[in-house]
N, C-alpha and C. Protein backbone atom coordinates (compact mmCIF):
# COMPACT_ATOMS: atom_id res chain seq x y z
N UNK A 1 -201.77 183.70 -31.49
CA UNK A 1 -202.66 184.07 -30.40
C UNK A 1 -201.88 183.94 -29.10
N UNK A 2 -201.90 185.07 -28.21
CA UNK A 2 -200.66 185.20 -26.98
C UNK A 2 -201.11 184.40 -26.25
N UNK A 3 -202.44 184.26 -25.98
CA UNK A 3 -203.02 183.67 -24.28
C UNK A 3 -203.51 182.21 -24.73
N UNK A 4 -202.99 181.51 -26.04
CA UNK A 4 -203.01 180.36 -26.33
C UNK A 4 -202.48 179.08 -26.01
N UNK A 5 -202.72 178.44 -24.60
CA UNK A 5 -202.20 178.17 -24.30
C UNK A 5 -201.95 176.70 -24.87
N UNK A 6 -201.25 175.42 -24.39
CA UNK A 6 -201.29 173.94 -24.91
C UNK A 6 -202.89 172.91 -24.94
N UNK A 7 -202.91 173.35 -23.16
CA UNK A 7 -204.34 172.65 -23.19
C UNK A 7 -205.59 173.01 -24.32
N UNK A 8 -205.57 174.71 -24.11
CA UNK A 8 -206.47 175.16 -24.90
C UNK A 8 -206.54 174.80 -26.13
N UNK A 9 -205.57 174.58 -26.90
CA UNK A 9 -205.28 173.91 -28.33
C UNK A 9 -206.23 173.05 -28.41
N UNK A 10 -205.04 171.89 -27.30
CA UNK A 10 -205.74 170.62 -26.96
C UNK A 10 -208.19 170.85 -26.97
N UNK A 11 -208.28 171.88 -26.41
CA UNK A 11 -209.74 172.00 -26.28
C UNK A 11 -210.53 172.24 -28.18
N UNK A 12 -209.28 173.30 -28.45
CA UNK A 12 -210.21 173.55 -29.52
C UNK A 12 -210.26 172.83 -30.61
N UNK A 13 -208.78 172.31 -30.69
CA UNK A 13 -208.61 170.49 -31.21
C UNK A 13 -209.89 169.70 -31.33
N UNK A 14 -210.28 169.04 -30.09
CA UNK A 14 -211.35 168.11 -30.06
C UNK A 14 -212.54 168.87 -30.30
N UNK A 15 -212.96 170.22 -29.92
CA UNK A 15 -214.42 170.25 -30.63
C UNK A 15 -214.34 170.33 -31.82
N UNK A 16 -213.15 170.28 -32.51
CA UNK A 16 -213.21 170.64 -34.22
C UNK A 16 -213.51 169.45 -34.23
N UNK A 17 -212.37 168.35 -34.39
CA UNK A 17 -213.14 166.90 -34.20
C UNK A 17 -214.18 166.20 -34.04
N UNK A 18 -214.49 166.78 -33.01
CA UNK A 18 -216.30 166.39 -32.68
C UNK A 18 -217.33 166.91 -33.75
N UNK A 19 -216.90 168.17 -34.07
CA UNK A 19 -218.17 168.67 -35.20
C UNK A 19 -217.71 168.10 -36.27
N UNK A 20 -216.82 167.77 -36.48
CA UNK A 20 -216.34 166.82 -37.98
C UNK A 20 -216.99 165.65 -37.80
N UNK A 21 -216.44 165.00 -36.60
CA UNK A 21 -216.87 163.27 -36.71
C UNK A 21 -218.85 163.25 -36.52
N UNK A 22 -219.08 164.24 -35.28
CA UNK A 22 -220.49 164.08 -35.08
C UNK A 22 -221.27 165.03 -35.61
N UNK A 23 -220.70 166.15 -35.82
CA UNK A 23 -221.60 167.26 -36.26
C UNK A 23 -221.87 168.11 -34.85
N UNK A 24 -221.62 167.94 -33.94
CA UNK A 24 -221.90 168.74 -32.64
C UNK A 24 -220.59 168.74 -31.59
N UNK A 25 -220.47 169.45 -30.69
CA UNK A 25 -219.40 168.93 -29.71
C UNK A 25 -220.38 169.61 -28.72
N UNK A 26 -220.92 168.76 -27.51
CA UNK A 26 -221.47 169.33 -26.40
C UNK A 26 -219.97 169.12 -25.33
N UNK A 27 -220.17 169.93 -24.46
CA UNK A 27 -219.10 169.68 -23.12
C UNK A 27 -218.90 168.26 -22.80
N UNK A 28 -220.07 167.21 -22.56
CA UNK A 28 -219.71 165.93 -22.02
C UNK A 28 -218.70 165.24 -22.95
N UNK A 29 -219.15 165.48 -24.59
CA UNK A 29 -218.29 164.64 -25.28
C UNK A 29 -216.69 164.82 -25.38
N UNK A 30 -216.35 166.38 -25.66
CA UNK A 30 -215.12 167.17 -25.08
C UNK A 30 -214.71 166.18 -23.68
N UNK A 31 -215.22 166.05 -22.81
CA UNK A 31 -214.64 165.70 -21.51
C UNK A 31 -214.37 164.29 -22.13
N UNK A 32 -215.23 163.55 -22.47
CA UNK A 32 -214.33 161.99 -22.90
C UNK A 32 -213.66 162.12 -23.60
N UNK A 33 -213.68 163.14 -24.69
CA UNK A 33 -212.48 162.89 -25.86
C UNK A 33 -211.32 163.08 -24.84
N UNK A 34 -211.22 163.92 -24.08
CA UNK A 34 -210.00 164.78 -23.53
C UNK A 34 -209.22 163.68 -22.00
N UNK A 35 -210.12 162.80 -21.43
CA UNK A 35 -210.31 162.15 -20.79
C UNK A 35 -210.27 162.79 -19.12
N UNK A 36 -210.78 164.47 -19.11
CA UNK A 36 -211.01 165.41 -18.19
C UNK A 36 -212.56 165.45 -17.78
N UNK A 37 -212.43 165.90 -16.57
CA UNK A 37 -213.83 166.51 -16.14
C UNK A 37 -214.83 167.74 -16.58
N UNK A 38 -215.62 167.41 -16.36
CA UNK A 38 -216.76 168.60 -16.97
C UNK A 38 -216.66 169.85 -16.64
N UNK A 39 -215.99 170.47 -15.24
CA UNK A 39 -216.13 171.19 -15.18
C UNK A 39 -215.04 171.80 -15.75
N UNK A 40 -213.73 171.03 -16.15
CA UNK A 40 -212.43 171.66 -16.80
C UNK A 40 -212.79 172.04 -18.34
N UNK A 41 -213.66 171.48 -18.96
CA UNK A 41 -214.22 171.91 -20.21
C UNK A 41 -214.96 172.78 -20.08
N UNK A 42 -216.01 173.10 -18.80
CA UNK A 42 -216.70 174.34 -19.04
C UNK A 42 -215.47 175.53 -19.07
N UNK A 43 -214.36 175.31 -18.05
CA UNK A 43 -213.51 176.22 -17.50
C UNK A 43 -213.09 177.10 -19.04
N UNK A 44 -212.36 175.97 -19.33
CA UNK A 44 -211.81 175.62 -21.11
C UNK A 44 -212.74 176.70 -22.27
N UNK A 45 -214.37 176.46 -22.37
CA UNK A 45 -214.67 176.72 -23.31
C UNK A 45 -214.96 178.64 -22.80
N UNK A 46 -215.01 178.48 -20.99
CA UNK A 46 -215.22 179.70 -20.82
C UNK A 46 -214.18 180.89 -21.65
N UNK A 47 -212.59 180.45 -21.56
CA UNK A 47 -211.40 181.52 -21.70
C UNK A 47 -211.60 181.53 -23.20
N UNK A 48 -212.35 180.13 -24.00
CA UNK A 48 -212.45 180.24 -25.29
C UNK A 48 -213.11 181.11 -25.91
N UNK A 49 -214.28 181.21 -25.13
CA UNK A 49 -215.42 182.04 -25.69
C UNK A 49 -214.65 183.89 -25.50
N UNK A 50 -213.97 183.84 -24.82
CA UNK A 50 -213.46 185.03 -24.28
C UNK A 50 -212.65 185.41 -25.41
N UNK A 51 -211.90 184.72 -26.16
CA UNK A 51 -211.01 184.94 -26.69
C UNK A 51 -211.44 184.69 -28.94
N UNK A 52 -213.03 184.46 -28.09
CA UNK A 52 -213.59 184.88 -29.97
C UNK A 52 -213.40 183.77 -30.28
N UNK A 53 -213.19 182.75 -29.86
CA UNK A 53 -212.95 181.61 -30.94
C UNK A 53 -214.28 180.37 -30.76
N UNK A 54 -215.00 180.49 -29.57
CA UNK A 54 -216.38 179.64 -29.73
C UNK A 54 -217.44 180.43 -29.41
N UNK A 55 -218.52 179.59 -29.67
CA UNK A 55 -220.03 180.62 -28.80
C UNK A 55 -220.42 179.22 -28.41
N UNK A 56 -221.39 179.44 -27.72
CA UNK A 56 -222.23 178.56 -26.60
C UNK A 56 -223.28 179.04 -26.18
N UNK A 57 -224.70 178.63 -26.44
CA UNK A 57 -225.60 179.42 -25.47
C UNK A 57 -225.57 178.01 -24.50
N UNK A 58 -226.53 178.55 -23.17
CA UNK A 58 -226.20 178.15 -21.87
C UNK A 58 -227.07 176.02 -22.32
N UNK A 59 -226.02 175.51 -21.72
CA UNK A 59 -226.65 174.00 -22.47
C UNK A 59 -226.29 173.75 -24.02
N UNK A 60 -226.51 174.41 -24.50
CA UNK A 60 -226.31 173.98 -26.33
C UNK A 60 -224.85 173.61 -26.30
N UNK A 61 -224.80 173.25 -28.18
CA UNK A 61 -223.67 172.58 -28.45
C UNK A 61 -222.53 174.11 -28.52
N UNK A 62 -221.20 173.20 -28.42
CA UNK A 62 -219.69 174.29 -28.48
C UNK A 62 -219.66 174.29 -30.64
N UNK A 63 -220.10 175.90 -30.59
CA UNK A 63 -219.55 176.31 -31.63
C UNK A 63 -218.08 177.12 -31.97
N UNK A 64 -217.98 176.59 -33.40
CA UNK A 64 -216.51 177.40 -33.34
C UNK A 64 -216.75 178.87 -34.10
N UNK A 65 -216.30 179.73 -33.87
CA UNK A 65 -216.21 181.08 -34.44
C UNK A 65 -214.71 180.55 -36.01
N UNK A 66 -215.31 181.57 -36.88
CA UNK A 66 -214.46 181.38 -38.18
C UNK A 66 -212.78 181.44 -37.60
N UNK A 67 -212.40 182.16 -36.90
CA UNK A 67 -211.25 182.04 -36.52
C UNK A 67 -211.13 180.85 -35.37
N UNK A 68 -211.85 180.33 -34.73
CA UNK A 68 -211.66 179.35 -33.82
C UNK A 68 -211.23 177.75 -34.61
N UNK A 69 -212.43 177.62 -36.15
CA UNK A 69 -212.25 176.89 -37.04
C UNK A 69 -210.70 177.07 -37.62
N UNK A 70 -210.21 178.31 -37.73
CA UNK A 70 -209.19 178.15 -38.94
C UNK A 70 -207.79 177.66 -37.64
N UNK A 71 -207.97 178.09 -35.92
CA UNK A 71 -206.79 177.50 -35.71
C UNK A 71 -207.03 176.61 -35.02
N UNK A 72 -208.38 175.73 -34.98
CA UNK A 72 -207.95 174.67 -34.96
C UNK A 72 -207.31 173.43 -35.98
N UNK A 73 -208.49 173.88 -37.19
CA UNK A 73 -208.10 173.19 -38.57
C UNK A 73 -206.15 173.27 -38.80
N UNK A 74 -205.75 174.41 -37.71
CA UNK A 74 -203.89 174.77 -38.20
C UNK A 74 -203.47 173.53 -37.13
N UNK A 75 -204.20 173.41 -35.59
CA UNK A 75 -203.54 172.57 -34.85
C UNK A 75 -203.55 171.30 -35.55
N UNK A 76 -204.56 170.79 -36.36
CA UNK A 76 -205.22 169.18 -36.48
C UNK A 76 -204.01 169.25 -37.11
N UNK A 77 -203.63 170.09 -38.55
CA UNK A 77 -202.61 169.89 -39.91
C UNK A 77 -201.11 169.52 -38.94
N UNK A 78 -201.21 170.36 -37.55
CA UNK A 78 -199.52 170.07 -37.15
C UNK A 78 -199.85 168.54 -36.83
N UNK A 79 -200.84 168.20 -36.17
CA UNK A 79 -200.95 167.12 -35.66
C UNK A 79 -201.05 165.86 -36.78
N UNK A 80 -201.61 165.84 -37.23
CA UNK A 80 -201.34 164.99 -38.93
C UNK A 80 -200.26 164.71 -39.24
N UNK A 81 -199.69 165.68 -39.44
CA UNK A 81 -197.89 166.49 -40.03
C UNK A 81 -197.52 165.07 -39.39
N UNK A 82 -197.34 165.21 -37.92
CA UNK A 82 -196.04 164.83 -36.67
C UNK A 82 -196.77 163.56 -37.10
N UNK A 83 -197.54 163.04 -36.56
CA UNK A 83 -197.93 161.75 -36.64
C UNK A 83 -197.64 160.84 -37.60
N UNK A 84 -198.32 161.52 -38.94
CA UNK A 84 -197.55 160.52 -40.13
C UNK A 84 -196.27 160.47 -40.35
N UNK A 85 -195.27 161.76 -39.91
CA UNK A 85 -193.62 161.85 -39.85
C UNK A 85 -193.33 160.71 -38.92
N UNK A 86 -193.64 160.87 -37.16
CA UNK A 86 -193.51 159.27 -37.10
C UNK A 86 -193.62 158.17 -37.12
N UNK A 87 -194.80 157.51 -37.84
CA UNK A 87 -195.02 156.70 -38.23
C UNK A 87 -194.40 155.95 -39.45
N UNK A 88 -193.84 157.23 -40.35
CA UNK A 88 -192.76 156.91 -41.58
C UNK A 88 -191.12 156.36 -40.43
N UNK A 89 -191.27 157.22 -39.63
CA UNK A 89 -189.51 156.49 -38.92
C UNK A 89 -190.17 155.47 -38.06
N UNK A 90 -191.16 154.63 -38.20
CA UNK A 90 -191.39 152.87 -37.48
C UNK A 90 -191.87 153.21 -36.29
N UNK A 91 -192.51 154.48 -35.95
CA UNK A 91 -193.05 154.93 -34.32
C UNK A 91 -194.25 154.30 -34.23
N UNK A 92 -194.73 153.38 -33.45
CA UNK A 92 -196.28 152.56 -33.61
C UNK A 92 -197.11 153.88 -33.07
N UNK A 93 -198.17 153.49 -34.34
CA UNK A 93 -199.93 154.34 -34.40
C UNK A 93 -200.20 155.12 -32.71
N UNK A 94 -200.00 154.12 -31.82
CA UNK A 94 -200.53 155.08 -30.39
C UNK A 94 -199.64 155.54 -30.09
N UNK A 95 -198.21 155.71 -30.53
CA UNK A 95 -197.47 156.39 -29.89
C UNK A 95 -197.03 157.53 -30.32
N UNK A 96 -197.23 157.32 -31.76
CA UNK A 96 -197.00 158.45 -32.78
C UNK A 96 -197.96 159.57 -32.27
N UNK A 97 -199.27 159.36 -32.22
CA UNK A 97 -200.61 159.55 -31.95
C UNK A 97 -199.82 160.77 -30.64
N UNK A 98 -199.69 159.92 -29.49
CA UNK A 98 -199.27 160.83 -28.18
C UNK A 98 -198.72 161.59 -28.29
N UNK A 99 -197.03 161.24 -29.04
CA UNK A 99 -196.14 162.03 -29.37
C UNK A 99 -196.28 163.58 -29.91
N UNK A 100 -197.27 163.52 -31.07
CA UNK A 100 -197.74 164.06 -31.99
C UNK A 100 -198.20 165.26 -30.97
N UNK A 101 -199.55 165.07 -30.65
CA UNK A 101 -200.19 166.08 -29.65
C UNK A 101 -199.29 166.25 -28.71
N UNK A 102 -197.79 166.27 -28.10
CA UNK A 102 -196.75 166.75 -26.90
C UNK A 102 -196.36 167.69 -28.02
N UNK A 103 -195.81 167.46 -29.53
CA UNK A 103 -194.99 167.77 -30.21
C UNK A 103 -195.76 169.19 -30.92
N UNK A 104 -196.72 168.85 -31.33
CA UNK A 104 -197.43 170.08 -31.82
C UNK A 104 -197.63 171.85 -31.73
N UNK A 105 -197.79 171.15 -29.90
CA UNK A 105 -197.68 172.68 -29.36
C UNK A 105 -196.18 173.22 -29.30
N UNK A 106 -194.87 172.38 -29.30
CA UNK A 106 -193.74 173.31 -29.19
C UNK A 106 -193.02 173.15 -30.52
N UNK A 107 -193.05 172.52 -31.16
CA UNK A 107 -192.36 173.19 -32.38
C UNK A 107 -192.37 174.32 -33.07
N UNK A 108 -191.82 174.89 -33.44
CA UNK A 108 -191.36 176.01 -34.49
C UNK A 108 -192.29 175.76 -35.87
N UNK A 109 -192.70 176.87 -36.29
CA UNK A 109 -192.69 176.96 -37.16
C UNK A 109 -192.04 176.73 -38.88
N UNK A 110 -190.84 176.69 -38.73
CA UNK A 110 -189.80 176.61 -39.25
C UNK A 110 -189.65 174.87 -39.43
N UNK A 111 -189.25 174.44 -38.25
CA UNK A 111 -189.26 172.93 -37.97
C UNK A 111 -190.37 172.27 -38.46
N UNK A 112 -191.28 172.86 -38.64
CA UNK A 112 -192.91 171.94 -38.81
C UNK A 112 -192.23 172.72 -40.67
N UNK A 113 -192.14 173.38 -41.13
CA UNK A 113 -191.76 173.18 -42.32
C UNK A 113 -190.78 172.28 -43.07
N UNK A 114 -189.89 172.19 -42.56
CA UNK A 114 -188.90 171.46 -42.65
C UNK A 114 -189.06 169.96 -42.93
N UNK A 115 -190.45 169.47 -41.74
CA UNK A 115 -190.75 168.20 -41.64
C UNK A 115 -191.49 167.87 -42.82
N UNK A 116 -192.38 169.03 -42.93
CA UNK A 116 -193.42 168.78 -43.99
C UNK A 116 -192.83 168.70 -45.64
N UNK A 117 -191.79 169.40 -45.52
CA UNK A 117 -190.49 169.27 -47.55
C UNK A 117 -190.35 167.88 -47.34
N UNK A 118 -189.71 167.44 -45.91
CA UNK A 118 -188.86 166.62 -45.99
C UNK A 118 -189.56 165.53 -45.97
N UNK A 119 -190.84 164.95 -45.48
CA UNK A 119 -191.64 164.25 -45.84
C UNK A 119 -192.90 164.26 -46.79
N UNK A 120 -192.85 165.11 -47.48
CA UNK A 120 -192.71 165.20 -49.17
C UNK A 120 -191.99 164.63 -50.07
N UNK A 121 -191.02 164.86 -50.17
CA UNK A 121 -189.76 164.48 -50.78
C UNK A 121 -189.84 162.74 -50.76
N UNK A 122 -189.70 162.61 -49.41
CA UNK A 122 -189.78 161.39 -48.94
C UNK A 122 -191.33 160.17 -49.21
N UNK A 123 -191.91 160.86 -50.02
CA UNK A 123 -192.99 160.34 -49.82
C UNK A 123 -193.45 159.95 -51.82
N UNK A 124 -192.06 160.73 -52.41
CA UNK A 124 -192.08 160.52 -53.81
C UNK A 124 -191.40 159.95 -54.61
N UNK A 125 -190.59 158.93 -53.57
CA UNK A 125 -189.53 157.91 -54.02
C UNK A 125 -190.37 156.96 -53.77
């Protein structure tokens, strides 16, 4: 997706989250997960909705559109990926955690494969 940007990830990230952990993601909860203001999540879900990946009626909860679900469900997997990779090389839980979400949005494709054999492999000794 071209006009995908980091933050936006970052947005569609946490409402997947939210409808997993709570079953809903309204804007306020987005803004604490994200630790942003309300109106940067309306901003957020506005370019989202633009771009097919949520609906919203005016007040209700942030839904995801089937494609909004499948890339965020792709961001969470990079984010998983990185996190447990550093946590296997001794990176402590919150930092892995941070790292993880910086790391997500610029890696390669290729590289996020690489990690994922190689901590496989590594994970069967």
């Amino acid at each position: 997706m071209s006009n995908m940007t980091q933050s936006l990830e970052d947005y569609i990230e946490a409402i997947h989250m939210l409808i997993e952990d709570k079953g809903s993601a309204c804007v306020r909860d987005v803004a604490k997960m994200l630790d942003v203001k309300m109106p940067s999540v309306v901003k957020a879900i506005h370019e989202l909705k633009k771009m097919e990946l949520v609906t919203q009626e005016p007040y209700g909860p942030i839904l995801l559109t089937e494609t909004g679900r499948s890339l965020a469900q792709n961001v969470l997997d990079r984010h998983k990926l990185l996190r447990s990779f550093l946590v296997k090389l001794g990176v402590s839980g919150k930092i892995a955690d941070r790292d993880a979400c910086r790391m997500e949005h610029i890696l390669s494709a290729e590289t996020l494969d690489k990690i994922r054999m190689f901590s496989e492999t590594r994970g069967k000794k």
